[in-house]
Protein backbone atom coordinates (compact mmCIF):
# COMPACT_ATOMS: atom_id res chain seq x y z
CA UNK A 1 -152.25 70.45 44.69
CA UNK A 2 -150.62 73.69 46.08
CA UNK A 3 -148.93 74.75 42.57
CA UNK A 4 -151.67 77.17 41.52
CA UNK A 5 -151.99 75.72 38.18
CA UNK A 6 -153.99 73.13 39.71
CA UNK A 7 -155.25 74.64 43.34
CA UNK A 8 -157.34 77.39 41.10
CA UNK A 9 -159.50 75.31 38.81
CA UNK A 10 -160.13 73.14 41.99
CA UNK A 11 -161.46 75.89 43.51
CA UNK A 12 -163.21 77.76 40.72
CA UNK A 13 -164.83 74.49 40.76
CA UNK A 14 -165.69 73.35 44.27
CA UNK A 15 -167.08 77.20 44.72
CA UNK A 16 -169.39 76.76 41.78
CA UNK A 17 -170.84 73.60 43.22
CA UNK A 18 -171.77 75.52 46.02
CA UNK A 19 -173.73 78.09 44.29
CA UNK A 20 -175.86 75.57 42.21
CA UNK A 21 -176.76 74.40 45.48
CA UNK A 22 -177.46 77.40 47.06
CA UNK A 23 -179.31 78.25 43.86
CA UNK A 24 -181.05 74.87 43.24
CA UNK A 25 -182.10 74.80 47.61
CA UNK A 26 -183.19 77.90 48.08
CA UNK A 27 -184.89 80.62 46.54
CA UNK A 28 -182.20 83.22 47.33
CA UNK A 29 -180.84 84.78 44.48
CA UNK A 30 -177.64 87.52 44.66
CA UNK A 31 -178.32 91.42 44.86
CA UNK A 32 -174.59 91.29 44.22
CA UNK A 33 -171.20 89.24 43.62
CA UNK A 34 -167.89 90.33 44.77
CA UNK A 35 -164.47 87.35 45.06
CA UNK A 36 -161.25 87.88 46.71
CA UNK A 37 -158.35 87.40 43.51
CA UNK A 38 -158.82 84.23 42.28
CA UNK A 39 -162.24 84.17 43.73
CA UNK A 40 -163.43 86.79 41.15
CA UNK A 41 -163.77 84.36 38.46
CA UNK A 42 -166.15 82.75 40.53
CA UNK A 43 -168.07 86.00 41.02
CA UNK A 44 -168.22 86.38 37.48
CA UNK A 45 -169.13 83.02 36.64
CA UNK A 46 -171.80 82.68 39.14
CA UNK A 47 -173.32 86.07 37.46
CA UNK A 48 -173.54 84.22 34.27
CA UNK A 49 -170.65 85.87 32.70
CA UNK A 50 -168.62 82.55 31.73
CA UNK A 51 -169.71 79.27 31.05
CA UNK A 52 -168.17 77.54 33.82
CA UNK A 53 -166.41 75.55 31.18
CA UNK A 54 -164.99 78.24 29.85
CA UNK A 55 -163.91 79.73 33.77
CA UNK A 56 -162.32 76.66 34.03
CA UNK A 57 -160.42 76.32 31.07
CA UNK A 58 -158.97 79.94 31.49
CA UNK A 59 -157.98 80.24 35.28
CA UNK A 60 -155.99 77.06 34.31
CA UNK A 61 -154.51 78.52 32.17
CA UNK A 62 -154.21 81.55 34.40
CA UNK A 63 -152.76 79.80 37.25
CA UNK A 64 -149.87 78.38 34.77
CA UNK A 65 -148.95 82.01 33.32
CA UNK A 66 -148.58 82.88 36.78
CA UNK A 67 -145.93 79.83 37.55
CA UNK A 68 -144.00 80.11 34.49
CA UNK A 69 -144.10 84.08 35.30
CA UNK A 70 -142.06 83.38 38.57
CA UNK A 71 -140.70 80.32 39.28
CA UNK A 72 -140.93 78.47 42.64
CA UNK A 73 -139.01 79.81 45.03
CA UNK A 74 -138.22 83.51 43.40
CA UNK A 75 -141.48 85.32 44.59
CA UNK A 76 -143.27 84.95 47.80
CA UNK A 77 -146.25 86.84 49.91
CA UNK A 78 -146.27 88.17 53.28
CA UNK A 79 -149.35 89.65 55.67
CA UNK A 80 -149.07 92.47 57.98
CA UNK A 81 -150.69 92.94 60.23
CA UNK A 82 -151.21 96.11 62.56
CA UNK A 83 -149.29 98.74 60.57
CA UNK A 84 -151.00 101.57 58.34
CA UNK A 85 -150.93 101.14 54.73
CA UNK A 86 -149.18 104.71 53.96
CA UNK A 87 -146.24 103.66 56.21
CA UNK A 88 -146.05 100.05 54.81
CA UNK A 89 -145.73 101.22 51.49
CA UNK A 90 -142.96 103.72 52.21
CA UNK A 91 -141.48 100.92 53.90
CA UNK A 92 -141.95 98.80 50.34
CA UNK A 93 -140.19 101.77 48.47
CA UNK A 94 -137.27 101.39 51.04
CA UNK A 95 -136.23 98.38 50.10
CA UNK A 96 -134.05 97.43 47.20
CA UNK A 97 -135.87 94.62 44.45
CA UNK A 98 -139.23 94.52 43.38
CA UNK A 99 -142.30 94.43 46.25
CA UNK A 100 -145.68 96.42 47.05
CA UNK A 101 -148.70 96.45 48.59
CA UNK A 102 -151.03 93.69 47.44
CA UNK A 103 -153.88 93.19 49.38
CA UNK A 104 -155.89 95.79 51.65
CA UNK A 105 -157.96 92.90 53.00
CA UNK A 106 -159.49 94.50 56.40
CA UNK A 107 -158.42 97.15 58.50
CA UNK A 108 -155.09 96.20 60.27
CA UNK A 109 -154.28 93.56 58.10
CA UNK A 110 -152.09 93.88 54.18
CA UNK A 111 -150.94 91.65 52.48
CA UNK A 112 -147.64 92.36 50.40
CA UNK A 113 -145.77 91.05 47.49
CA UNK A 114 -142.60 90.55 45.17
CA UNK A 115 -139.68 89.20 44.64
CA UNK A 116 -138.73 87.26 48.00
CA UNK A 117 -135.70 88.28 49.23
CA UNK A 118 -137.21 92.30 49.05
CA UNK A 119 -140.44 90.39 50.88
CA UNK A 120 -138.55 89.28 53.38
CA UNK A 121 -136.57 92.53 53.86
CA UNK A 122 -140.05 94.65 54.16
CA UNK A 123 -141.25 91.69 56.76
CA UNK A 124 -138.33 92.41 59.09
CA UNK A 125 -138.65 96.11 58.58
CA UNK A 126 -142.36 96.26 59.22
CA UNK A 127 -141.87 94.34 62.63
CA UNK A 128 -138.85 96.77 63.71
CA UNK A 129 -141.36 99.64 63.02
CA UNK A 130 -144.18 98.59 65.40
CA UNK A 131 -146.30 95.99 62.97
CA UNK A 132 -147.95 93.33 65.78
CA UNK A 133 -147.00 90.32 63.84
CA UNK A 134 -145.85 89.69 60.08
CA UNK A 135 -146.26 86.18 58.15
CA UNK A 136 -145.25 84.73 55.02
CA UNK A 137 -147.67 83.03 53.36
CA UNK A 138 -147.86 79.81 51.47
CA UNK A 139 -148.40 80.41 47.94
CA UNK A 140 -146.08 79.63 45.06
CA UNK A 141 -146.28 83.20 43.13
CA UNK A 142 -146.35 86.99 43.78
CA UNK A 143 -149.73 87.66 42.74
CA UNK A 144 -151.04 91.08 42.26
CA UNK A 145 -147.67 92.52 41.52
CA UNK A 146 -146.09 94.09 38.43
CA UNK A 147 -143.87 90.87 38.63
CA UNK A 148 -147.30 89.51 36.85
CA UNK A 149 -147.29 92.01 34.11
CA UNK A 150 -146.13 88.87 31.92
CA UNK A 151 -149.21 87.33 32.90
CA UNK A 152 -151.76 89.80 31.69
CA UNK A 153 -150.41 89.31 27.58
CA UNK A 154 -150.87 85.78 27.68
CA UNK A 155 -154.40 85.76 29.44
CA UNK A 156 -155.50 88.46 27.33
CA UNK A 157 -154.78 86.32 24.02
CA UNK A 158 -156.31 83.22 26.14
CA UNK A 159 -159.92 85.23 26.97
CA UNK A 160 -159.99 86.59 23.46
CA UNK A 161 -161.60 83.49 21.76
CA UNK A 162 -164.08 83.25 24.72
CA UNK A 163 -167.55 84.73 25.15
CA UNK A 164 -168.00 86.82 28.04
CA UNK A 165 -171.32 88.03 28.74
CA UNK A 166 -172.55 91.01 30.40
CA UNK A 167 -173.41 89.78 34.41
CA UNK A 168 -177.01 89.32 35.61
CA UNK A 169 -176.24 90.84 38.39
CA UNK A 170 -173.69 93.90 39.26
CA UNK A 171 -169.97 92.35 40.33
CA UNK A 172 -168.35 94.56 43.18
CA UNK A 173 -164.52 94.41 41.77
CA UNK A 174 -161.01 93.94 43.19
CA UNK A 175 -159.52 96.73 41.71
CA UNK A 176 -161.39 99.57 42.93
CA UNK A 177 -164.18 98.31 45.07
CA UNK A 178 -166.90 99.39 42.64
CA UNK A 179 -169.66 98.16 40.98
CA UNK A 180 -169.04 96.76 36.98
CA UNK A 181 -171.40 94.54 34.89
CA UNK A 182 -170.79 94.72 31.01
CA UNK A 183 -168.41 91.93 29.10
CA UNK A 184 -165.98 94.68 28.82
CA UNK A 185 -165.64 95.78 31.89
CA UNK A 186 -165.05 92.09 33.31
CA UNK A 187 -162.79 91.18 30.69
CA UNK A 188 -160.73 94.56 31.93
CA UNK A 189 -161.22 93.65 35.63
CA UNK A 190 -159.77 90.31 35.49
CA UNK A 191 -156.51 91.10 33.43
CA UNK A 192 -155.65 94.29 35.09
CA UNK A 193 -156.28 92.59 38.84
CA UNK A 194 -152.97 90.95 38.32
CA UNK A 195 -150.84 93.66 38.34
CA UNK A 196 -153.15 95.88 40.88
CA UNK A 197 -153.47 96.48 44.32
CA UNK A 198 -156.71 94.09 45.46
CA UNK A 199 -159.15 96.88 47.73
CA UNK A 200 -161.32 93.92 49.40
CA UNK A 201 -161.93 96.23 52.37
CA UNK A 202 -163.38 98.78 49.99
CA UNK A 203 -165.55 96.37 48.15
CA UNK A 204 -167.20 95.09 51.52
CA UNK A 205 -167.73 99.12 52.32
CA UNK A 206 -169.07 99.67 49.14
CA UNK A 207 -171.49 96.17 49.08
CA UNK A 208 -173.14 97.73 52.70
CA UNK A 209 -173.45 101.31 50.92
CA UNK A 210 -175.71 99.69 49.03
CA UNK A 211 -177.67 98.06 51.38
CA UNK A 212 -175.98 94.53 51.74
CA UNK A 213 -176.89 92.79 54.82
CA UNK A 214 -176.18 89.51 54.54
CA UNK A 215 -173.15 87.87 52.71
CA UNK A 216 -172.93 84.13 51.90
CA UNK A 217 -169.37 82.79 50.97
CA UNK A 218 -169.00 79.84 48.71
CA UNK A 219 -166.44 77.25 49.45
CA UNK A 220 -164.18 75.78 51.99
CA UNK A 221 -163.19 77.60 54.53
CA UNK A 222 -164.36 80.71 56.38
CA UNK A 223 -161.39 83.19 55.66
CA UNK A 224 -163.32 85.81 54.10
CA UNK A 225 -166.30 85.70 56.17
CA UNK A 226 -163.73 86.74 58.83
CA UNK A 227 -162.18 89.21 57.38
CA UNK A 228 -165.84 91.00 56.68
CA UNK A 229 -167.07 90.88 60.00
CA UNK A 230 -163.82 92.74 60.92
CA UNK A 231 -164.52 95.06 57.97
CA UNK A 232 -167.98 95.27 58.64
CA UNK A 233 -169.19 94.59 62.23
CA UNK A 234 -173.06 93.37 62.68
CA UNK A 235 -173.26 91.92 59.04
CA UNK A 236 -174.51 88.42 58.66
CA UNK A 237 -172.14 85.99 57.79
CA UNK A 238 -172.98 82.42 56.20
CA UNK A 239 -170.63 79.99 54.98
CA UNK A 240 -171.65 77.51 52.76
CA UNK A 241 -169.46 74.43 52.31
CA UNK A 242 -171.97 72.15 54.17
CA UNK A 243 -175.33 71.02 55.33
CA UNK A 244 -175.54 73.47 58.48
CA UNK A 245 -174.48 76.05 55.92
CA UNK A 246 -177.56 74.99 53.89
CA UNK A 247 -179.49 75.49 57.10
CA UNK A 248 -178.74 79.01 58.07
CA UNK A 249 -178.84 80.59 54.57
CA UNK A 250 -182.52 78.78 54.27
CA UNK A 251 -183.20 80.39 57.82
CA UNK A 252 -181.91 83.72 57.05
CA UNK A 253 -184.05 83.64 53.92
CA UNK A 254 -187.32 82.74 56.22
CA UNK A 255 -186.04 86.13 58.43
CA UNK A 256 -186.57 88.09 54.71
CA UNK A 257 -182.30 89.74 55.60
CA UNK A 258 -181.03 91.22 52.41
């Protein structure tokens, strides 16, 4: 299960489950929907823009453009973490081979990508320059890199027998941490997020602009809840992957947070 061929429809999935419970539990409904890369589709899905069917079909499908794109062992991801994003990337353009800026996923913390040997080199690099710590991370392909460019052709010609509908509510995106909600626009989001730098700090920012209080993330695993409350001290955070989940998200409805 950790090619991504298979680890993203699981999830896609698993996340989904969540929010029927959430929906079919509680009377809470979204102001908003915002996902972390893969966790987009969810977004999307959950704001009625796929049939979860169809969500499933395609990140499959997704996830296998993105092997066959780079194969095992030629790309690789790396965090940093305590280093400024304008001197990381001059760092990136340092190097030789193919690796940028990825990921601006909280203040302090970026992740990069590329080919792995220039990954590597921009690790040591970033560590000789001052970053506090710097580690690779266990994934099988350089995502949001131009080394996906590939990628985007074949899951354009995948969505393009599939209805996508505009969302029910407004999706916060990836690419520029604002707010989309017509077919177009999320069929334009979710190709060009491959290739683009992934501003998750600037879609939490932009989510308590407009009043968000309260953010509930789906799934296993409480990785983005901690990067918001590092992005966005005093919010309320609620992770729903089990009962006591349930619990607090039915409290914090009873409080009336937004």
């Amino acid at each position: 299960m950790n090619r991504t061929e298979l680890t993203q429809p699981a999830v896609l999935t698993v996340s989904m489950a969540a929010y029927r419970v959430l929906i079919s539990e509680t009377d809470i409904r979204p102001g908003y929907v915002a996902g972390h890369s893969l966790g987009e589709w969810t977004a999307v899905t959950a704001a009625g823009g796929f049939v979860l069917s169809d969500a499933v079909s395609l990140v499959r499908s997704r996830g296998r453009f993105m092997q066959e794109a780079s194969p095992e062992g030629e790309g690789a991801m790396a965090a940093v973490l305590g280093m400024e994003f304008e001197e990381l990337d001059e760092i990136c353009k340092e190097v030789g081979g193919m690796v940028v800026p990825a990921n601006i996923n909280c203040p302090g913390q970026i992740v990069i990508s590329g080919e792995k040997a220039a990954v590597e080199d921009v690790a040591e690099l970033s560590k000789e320059r001052g970053a506090k710590r710097v580690m690779l991370l266990l994934v099988s392909v350089p995502s949001h890199s131009p080394l996906m460019e590939p990628v985007c052709l074949r899951l354009k010609e995948a969505m393009e027998g599939v209805t996508i509908r505009d969302l029910s509510v407004p999706l916060v995106n990836n690419v520029e941490g604002k707010t989309i909600r017509t077919a177009e626009e999320i069929r334009e989001e979710l190709i060009k997020q491959l290739v683009s730098l992934l501003r998750w700090e600037q879609s939490i920012r932009e989510m308590a602009s407009l009043g968000v209080k309260t953010f509930i993330e789906l799934g296993p695993g409480k990785v983005l809840g901690n990067l918001i409350s590092r992005i966005q001290p005093g919010a309320r955070i609620i992770n729903l992957e089990d009962s006591e989940g349930l619990k607090a998200i039915q409290q914090a409805a009873k409080e009336g947070e937004g």
